[in-house]
PDB file of N, CA and C in Angstrom:
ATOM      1  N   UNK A   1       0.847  -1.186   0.000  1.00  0.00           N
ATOM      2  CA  UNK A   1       0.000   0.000   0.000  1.00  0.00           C
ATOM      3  C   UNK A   1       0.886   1.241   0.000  1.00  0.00           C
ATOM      4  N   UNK A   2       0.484   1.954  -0.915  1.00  0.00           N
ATOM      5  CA  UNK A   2       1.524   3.415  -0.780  1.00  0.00           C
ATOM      6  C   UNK A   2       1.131   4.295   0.261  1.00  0.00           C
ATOM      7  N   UNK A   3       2.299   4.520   0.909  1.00  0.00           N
ATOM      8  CA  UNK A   3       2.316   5.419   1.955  1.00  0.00           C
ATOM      9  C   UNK A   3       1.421   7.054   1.501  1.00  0.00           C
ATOM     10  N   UNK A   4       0.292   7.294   2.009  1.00  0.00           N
ATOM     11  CA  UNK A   4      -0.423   8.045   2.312  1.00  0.00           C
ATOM     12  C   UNK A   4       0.419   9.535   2.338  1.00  0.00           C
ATOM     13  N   UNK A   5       1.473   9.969   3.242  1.00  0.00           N
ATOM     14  CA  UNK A   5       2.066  11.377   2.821  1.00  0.00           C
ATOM     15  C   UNK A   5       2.903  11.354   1.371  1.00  0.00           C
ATOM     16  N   UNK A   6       3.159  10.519   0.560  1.00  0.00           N
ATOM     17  CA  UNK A   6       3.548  10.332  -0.367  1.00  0.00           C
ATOM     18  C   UNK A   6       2.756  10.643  -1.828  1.00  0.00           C
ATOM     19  N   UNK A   7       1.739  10.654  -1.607  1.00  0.00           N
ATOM     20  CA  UNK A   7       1.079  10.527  -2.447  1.00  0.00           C
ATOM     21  C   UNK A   7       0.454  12.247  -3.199  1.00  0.00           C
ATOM     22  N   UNK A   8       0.453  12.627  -4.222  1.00  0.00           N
ATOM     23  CA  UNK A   8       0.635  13.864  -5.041  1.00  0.00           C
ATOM     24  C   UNK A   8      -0.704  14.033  -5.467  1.00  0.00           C
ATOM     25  N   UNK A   9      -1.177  15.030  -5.934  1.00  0.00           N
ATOM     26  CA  UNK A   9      -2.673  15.418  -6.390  1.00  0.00           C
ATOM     27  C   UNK A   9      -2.252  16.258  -7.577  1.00  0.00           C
ATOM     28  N   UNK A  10      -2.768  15.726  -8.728  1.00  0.00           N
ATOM     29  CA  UNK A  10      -2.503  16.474 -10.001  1.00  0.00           C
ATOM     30  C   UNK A  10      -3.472  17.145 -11.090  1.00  0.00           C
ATOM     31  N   UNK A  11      -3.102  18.284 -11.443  1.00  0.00           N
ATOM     32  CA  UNK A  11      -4.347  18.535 -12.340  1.00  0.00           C
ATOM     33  C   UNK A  11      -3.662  18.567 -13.905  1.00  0.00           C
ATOM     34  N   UNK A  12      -3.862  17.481 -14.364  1.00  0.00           N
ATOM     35  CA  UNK A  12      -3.234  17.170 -16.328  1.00  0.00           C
ATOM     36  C   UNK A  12      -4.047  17.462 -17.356  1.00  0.00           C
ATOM     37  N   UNK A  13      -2.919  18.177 -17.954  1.00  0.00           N
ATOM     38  CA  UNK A  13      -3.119  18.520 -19.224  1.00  0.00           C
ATOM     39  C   UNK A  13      -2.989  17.518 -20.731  1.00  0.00           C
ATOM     40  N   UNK A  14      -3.113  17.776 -21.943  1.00  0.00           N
ATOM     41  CA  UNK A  14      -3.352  16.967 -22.899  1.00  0.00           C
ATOM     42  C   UNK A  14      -2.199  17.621 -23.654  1.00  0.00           C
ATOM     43  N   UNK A  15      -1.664  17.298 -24.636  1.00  0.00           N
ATOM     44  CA  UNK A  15      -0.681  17.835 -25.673  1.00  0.00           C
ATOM     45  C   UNK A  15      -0.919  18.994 -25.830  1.00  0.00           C
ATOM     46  N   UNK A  16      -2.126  19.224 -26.520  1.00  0.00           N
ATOM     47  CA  UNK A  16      -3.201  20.479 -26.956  1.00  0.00           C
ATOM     48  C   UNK A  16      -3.183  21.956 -25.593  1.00  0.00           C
ATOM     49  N   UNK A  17      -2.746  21.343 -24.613  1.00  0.00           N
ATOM     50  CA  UNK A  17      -2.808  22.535 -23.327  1.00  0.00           C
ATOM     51  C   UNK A  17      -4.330  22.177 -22.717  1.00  0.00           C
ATOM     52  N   UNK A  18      -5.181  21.306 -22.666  1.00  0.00           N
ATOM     53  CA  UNK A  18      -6.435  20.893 -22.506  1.00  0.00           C
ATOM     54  C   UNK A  18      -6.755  20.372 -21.334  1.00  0.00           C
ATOM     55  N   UNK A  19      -7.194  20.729 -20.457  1.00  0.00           N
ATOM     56  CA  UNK A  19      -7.796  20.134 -19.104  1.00  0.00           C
ATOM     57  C   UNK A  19      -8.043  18.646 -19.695  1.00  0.00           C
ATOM     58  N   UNK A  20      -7.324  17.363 -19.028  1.00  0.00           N
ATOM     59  CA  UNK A  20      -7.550  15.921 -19.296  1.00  0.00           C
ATOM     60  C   UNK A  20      -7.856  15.402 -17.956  1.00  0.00           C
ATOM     61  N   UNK A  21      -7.503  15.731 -16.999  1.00  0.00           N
ATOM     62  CA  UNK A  21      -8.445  14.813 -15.539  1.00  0.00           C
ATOM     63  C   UNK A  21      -7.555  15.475 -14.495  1.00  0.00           C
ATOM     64  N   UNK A  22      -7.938  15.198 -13.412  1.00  0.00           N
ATOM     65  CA  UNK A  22      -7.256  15.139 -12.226  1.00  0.00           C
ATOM     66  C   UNK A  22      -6.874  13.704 -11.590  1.00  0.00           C
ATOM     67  N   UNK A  23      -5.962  13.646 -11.632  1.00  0.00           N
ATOM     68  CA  UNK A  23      -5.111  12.233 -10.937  1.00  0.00           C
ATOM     69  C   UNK A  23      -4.451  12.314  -9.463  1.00  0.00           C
ATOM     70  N   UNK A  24      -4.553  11.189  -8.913  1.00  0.00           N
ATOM     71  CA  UNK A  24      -3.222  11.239  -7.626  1.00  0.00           C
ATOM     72  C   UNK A  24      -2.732   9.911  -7.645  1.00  0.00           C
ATOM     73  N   UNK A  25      -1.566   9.723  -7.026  1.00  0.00           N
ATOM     74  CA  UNK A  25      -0.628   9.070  -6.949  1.00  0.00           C
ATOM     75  C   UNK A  25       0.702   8.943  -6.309  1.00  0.00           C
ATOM     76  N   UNK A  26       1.931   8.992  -6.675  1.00  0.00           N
ATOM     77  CA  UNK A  26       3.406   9.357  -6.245  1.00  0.00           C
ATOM     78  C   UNK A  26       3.730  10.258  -6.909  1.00  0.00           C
ATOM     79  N   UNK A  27       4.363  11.094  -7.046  1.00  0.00           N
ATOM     80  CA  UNK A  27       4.990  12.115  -7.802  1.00  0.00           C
ATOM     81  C   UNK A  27       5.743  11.289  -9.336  1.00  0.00           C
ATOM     82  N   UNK A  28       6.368  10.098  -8.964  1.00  0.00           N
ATOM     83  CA  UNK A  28       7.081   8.823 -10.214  1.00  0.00           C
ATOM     84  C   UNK A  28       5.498   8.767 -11.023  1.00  0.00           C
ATOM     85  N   UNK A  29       4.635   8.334 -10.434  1.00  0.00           N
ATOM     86  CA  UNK A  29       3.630   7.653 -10.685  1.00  0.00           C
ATOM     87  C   UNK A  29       3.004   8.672 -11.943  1.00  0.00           C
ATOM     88  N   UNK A  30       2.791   9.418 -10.880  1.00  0.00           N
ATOM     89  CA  UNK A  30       1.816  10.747 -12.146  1.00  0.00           C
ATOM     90  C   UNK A  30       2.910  10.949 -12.992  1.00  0.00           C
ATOM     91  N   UNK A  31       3.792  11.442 -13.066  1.00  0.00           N
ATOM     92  CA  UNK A  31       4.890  11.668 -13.822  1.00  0.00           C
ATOM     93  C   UNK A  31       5.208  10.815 -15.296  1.00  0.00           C
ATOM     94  N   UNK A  32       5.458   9.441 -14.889  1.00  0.00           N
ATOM     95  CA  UNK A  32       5.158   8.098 -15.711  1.00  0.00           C
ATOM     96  C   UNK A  32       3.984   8.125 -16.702  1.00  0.00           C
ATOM     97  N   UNK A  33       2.969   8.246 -15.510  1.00  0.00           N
ATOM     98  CA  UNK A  33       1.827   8.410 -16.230  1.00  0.00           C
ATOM     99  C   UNK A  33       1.488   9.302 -17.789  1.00  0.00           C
ATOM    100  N   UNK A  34       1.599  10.170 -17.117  1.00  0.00           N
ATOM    101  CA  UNK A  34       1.651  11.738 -18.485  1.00  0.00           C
ATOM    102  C   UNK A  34       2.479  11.597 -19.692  1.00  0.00           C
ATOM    103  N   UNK A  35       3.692  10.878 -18.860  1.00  0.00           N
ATOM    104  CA  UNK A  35       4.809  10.636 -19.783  1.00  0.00           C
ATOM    105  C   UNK A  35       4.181   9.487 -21.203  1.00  0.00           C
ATOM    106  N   UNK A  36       3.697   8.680 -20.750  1.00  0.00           N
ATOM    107  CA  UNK A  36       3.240   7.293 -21.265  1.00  0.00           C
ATOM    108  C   UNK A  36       2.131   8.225 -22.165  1.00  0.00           C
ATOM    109  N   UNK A  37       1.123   8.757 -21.735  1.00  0.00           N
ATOM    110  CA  UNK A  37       0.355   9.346 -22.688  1.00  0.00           C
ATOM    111  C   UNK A  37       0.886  10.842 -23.836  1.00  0.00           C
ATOM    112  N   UNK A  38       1.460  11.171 -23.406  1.00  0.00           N
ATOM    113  CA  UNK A  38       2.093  12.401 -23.850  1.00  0.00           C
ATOM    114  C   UNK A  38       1.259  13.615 -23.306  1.00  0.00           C
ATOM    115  N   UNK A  39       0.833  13.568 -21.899  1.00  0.00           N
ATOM    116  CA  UNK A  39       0.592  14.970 -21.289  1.00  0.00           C
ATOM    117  C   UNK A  39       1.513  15.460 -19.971  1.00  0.00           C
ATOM    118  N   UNK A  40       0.805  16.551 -19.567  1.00  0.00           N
ATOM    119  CA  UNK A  40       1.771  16.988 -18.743  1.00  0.00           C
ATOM    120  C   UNK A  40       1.184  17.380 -17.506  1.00  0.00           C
ATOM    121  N   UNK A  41       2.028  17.577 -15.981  1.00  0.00           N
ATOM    122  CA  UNK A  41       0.975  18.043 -14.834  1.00  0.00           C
ATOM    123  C   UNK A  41       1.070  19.585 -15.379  1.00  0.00           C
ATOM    124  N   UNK A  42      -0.209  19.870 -15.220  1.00  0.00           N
ATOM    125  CA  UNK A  42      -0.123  21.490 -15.140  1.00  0.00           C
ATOM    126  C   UNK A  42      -0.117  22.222 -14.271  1.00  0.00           C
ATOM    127  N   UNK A  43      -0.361  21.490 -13.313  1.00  0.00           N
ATOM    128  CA  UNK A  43      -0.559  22.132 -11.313  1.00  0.00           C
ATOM    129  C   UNK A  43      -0.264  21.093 -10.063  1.00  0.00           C
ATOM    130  N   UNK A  44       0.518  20.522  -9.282  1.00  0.00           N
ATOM    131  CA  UNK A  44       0.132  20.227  -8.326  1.00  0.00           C
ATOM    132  C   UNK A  44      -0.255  20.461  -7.283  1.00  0.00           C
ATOM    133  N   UNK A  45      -0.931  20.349  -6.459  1.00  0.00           N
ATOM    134  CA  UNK A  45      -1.987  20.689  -5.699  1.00  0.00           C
ATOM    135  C   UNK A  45      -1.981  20.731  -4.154  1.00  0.00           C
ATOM    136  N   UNK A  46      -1.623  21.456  -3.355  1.00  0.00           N
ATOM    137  CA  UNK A  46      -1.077  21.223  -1.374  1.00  0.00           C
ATOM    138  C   UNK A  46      -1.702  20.833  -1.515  1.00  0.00           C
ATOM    139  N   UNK A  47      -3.425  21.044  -1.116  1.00  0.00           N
ATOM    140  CA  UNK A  47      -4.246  19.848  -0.510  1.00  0.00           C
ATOM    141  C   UNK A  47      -5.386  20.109  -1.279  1.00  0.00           C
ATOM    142  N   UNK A  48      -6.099  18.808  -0.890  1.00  0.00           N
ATOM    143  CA  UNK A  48      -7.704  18.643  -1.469  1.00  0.00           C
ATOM    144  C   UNK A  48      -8.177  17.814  -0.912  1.00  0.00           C
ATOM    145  N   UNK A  49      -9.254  17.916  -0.425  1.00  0.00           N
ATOM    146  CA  UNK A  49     -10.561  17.404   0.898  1.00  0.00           C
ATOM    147  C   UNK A  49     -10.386  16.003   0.165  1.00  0.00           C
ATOM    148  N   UNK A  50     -10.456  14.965   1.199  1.00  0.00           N
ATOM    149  CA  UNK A  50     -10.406  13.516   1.118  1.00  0.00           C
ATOM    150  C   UNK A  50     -12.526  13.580   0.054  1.00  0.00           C
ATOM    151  N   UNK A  51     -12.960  14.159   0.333  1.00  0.00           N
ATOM    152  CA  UNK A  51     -14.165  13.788  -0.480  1.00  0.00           C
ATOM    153  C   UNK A  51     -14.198  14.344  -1.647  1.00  0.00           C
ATOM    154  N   UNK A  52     -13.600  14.972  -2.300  1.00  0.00           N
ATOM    155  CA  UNK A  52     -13.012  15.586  -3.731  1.00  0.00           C
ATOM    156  C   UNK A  52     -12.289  14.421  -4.125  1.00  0.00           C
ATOM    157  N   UNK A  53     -11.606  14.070  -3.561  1.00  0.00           N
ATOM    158  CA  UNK A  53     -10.319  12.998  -4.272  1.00  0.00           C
ATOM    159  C   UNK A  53     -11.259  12.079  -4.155  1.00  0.00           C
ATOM    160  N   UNK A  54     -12.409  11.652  -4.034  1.00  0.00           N
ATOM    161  CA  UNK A  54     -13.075  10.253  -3.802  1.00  0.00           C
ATOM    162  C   UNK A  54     -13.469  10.594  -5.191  1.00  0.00           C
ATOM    163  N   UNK A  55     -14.040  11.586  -5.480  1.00  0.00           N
ATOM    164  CA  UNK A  55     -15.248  11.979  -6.113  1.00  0.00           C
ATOM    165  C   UNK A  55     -14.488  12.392  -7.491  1.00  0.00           C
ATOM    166  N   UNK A  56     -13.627  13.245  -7.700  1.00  0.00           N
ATOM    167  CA  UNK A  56     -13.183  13.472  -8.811  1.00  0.00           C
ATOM    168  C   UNK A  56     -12.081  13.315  -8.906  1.00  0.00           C
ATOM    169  N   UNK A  57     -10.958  12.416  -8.729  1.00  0.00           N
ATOM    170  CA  UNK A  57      -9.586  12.177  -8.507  1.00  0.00           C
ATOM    171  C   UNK A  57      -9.348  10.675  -9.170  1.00  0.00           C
ATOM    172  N   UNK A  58      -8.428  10.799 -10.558  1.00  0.00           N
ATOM    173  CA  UNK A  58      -8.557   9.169 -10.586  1.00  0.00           C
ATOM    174  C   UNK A  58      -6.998   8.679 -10.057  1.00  0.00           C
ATOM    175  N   UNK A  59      -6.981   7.397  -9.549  1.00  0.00           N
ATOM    176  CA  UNK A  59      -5.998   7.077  -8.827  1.00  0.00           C
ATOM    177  C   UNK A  59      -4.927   6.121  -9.707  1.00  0.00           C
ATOM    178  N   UNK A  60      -4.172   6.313  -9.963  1.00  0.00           N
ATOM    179  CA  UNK A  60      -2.966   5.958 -10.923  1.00  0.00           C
ATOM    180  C   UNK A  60      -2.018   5.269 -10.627  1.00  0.00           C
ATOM    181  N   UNK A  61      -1.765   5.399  -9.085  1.00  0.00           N
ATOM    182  CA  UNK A  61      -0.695   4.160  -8.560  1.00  0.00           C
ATOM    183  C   UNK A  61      -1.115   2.939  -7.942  1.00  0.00           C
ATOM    184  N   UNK A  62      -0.242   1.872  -7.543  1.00  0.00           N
ATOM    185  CA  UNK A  62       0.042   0.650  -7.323  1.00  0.00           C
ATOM    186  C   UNK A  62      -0.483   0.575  -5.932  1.00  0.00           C
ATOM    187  N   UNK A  63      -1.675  -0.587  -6.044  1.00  0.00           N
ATOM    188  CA  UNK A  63      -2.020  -1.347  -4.763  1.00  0.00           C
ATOM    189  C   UNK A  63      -3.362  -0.335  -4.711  1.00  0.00           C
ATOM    190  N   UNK A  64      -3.744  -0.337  -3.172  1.00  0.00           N
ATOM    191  CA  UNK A  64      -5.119   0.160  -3.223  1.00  0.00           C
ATOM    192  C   UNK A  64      -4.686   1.461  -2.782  1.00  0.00           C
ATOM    193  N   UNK A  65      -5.885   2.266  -3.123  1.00  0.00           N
ATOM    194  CA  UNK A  65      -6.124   3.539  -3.396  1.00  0.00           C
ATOM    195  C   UNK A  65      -6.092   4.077  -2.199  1.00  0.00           C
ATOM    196  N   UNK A  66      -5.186   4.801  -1.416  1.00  0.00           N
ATOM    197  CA  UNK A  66      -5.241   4.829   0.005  1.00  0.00           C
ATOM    198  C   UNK A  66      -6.945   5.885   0.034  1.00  0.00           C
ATOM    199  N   UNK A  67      -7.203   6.857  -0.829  1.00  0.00           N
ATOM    200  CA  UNK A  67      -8.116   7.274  -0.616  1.00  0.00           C
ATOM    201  C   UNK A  67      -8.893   6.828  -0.662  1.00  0.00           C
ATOM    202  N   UNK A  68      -9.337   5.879  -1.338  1.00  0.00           N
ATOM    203  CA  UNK A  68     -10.955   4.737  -0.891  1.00  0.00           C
ATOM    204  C   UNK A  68     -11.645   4.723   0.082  1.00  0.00           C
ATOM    205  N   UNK A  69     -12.970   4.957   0.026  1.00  0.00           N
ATOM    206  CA  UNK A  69     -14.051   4.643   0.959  1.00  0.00           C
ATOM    207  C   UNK A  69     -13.445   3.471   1.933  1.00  0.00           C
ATOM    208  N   UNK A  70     -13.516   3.379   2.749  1.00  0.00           N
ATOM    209  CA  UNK A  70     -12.843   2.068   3.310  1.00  0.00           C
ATOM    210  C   UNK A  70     -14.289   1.743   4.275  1.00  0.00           C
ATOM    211  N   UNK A  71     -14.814   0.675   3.895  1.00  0.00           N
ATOM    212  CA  UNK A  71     -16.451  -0.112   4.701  1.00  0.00           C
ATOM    213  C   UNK A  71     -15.803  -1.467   5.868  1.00  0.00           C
ATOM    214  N   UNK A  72     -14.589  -1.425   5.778  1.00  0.00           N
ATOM    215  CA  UNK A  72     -14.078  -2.919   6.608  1.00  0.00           C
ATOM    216  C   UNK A  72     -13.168  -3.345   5.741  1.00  0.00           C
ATOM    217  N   UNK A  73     -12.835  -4.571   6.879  1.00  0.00           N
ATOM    218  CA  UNK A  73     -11.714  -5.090   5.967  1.00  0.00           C
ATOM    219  C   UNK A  73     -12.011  -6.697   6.319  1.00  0.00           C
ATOM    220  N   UNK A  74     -11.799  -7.550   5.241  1.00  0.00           N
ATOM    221  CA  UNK A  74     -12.341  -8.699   4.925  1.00  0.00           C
ATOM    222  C   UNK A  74     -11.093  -9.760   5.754  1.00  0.00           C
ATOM    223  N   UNK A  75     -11.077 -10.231   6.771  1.00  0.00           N
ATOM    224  CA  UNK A  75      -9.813 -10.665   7.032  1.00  0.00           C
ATOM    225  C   UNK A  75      -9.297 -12.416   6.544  1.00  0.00           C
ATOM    226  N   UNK A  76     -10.761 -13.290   6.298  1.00  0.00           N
ATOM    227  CA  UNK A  76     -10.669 -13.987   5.541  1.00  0.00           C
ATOM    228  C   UNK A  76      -9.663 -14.065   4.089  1.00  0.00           C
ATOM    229  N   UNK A  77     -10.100 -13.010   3.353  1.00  0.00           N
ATOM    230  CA  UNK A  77      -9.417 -12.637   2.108  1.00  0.00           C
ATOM    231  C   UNK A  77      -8.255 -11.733   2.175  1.00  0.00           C
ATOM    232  N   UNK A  78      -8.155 -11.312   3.426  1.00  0.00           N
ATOM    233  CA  UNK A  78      -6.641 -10.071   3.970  1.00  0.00           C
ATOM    234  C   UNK A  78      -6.935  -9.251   2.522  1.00  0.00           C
ATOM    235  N   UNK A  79      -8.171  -8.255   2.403  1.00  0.00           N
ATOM    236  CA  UNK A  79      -8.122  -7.415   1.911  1.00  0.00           C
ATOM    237  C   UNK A  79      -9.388  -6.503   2.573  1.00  0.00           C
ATOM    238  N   UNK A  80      -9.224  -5.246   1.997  1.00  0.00           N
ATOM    239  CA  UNK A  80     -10.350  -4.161   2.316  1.00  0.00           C
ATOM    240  C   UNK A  80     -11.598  -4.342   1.546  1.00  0.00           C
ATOM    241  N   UNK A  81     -12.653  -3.823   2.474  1.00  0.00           N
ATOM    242  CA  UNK A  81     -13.550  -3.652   1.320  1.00  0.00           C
ATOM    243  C   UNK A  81     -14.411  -2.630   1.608  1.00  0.00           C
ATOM    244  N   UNK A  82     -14.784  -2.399  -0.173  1.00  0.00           N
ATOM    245  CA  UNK A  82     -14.514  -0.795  -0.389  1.00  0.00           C
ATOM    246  C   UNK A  82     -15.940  -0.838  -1.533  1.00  0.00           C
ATOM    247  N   UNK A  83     -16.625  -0.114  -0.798  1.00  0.00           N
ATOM    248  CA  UNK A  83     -18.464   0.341  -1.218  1.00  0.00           C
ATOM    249  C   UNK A  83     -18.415   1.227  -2.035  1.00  0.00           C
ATOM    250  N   UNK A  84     -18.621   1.333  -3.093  1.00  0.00           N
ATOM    251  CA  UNK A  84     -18.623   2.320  -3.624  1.00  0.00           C
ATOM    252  C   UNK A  84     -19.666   2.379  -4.840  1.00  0.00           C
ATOM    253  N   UNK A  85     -20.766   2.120  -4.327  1.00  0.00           N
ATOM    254  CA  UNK A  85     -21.928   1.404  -5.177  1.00  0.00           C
ATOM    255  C   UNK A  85     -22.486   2.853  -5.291  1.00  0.00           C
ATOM    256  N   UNK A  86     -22.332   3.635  -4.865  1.00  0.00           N
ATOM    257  CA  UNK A  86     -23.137   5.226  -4.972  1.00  0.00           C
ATOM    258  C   UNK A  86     -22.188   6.043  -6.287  1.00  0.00           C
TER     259      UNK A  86
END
């Protein structure tokens, strides 16, 4: 699981200079990311309310999404589980 202060909030652009999404991740991660598509961060971001990043934030790095709804954790299966039926 990626460490939680690690993790970057980005607002990306498209080749064109074009608002393309908001992402979070690692700083490698988003970085990689943009790279792989051919865009770029145009802003990163101090902070943004844990219910913004639920809601409009797509998550780009490895393992689970530390921001996830978190409903329990399944210990049978040693994983979380995560509602997000709304």
């Amino acid at each position: 699981m990626t460490d939680i202060s690690k993790i970057e909030y980005a607002k990306v652009h498209n080749k064109e200079g074009h608002f393309q999404e908001y992402c979070h991740g690692t700083y490698e991660e988003i970085e990689f990311y943009c790279e792989q598509r051919g865009w770029y961060v145009d802003k990163y971001f101090d902070h943004v309310n844990p219910s913004t990043v639920q809601k409009g934030f797509r998550y780009i790095g490895k393992g689970v999404d530390p921001c996830a709804t978190n409903r329990g954790f399944d210990y049978d299966k040693a994983e979380p589980i995560i509602d997000d039926s709304w």
